[in-house]
Protein backbone atom coordinates (compact mmCIF):
# COMPACT_ATOMS: atom_id res chain seq x y z
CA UNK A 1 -165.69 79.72 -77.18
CA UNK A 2 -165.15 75.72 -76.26
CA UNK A 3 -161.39 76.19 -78.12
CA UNK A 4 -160.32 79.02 -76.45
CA UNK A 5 -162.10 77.61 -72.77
CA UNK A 6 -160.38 74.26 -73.90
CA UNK A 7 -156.93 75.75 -74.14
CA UNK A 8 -156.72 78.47 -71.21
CA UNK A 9 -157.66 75.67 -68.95
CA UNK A 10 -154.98 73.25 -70.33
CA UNK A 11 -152.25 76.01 -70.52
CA UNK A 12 -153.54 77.03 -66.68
CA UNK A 13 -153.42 73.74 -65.40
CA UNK A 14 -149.93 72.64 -67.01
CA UNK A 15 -148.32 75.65 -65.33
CA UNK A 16 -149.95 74.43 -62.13
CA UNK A 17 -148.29 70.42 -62.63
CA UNK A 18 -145.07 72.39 -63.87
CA UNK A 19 -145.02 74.85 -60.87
CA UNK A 20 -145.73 71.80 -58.09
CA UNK A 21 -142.86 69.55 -59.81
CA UNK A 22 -140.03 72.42 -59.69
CA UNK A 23 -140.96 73.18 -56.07
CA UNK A 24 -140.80 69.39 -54.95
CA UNK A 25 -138.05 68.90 -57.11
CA UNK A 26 -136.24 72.32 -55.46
CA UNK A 27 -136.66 71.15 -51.90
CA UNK A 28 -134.97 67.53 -53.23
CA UNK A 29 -132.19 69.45 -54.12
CA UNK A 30 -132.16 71.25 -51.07
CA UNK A 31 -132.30 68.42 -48.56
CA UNK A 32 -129.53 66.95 -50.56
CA UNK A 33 -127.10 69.23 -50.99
CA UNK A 34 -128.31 71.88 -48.04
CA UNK A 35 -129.83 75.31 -48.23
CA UNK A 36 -126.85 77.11 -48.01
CA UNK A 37 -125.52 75.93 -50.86
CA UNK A 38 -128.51 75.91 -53.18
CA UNK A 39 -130.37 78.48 -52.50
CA UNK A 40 -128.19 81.20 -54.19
CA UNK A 41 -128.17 78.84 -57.47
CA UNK A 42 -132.00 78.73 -57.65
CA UNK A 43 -132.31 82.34 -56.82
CA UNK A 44 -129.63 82.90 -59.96
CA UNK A 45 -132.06 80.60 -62.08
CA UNK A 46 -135.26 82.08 -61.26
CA UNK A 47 -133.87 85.71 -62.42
CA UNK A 48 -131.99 84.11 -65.41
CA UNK A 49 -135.39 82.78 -66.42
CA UNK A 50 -137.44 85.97 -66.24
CA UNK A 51 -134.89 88.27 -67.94
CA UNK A 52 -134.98 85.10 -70.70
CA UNK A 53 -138.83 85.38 -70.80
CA UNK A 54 -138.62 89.13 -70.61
CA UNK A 55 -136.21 89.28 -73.63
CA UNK A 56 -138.39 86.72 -75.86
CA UNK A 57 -142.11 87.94 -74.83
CA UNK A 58 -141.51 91.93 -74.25
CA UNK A 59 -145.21 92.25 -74.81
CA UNK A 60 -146.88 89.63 -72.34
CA UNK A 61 -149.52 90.79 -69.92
CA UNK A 62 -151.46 89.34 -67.30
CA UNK A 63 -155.35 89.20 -66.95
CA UNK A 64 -157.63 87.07 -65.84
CA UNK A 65 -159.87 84.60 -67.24
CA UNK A 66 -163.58 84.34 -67.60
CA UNK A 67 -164.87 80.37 -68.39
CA UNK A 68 -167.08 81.06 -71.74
CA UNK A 69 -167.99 77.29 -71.67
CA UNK A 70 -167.81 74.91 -68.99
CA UNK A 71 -167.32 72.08 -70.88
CA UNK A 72 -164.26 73.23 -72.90
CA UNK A 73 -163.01 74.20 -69.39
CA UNK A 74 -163.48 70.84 -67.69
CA UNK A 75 -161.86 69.48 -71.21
CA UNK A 76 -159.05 71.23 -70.86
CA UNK A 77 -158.20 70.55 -66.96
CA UNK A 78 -158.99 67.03 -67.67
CA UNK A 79 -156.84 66.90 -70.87
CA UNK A 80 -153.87 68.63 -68.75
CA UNK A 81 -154.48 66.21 -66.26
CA UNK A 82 -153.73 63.33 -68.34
CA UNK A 83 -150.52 64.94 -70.49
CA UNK A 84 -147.53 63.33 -69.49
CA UNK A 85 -145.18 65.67 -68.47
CA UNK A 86 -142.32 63.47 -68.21
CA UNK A 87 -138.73 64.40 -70.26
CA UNK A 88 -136.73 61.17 -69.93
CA UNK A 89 -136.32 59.93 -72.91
CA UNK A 90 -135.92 56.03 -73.97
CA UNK A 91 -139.25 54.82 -72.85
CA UNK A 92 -142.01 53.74 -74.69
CA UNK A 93 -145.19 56.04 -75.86
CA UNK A 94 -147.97 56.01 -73.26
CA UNK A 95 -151.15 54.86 -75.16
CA UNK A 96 -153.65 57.45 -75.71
CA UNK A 97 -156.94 56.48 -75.43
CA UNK A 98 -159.32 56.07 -77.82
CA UNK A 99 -156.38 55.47 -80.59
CA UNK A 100 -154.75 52.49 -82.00
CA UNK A 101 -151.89 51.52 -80.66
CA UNK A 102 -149.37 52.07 -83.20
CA UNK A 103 -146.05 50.64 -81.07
């Protein structure tokens, strides 16, 4: 019960960071190159995307989800919390804590 708390929360909580980071990053893009030009390019996207995720999970339902242990849950939001969501490569690794630095 703690895995499966441990991981809904994490995969819950990434989609939240994820979802925040392509709206602020979609109203950059906006107030830089105007609405009328970008808004019919991230409608495009958004439909490309769900026929993609249609196509490779035919099968995927929605439900919703019951905490079975509290402390896997807070694990998991904290653990999500802390994941570095960053893709630009050429930087170092971040140091997790609790491990040995190994740079």
């Amino acid at each position: 019960m703690w895995d499966e708390s441990f991981l809904n929360a994490f995969a819950l909580r990434i989609g939240e960071r994820l979802r925040a980071a392509t709206e602020a990053a979609d109203r950059a893009a906006v107030e830089t190159a105007g609405p009328e030009r970008l808004l019919p390019v991230l409608a495009a996207r958004g439909e490309a995307v769900q026929e993609r995720l249609d196509t490779l999970f035919p099968g995927v339902t929605r439900h919703r989800l019951s905490v079975r242990d509290a402390e896997g849950w807070s694990s998991g939001t904290s653990a999500a919390d802390r994941a570095s969501l960053d893709v630009g490569g050429g930087g170092r690794p971040r140091q997790v804590p609790g491990r040995p630095d190994r740079r």
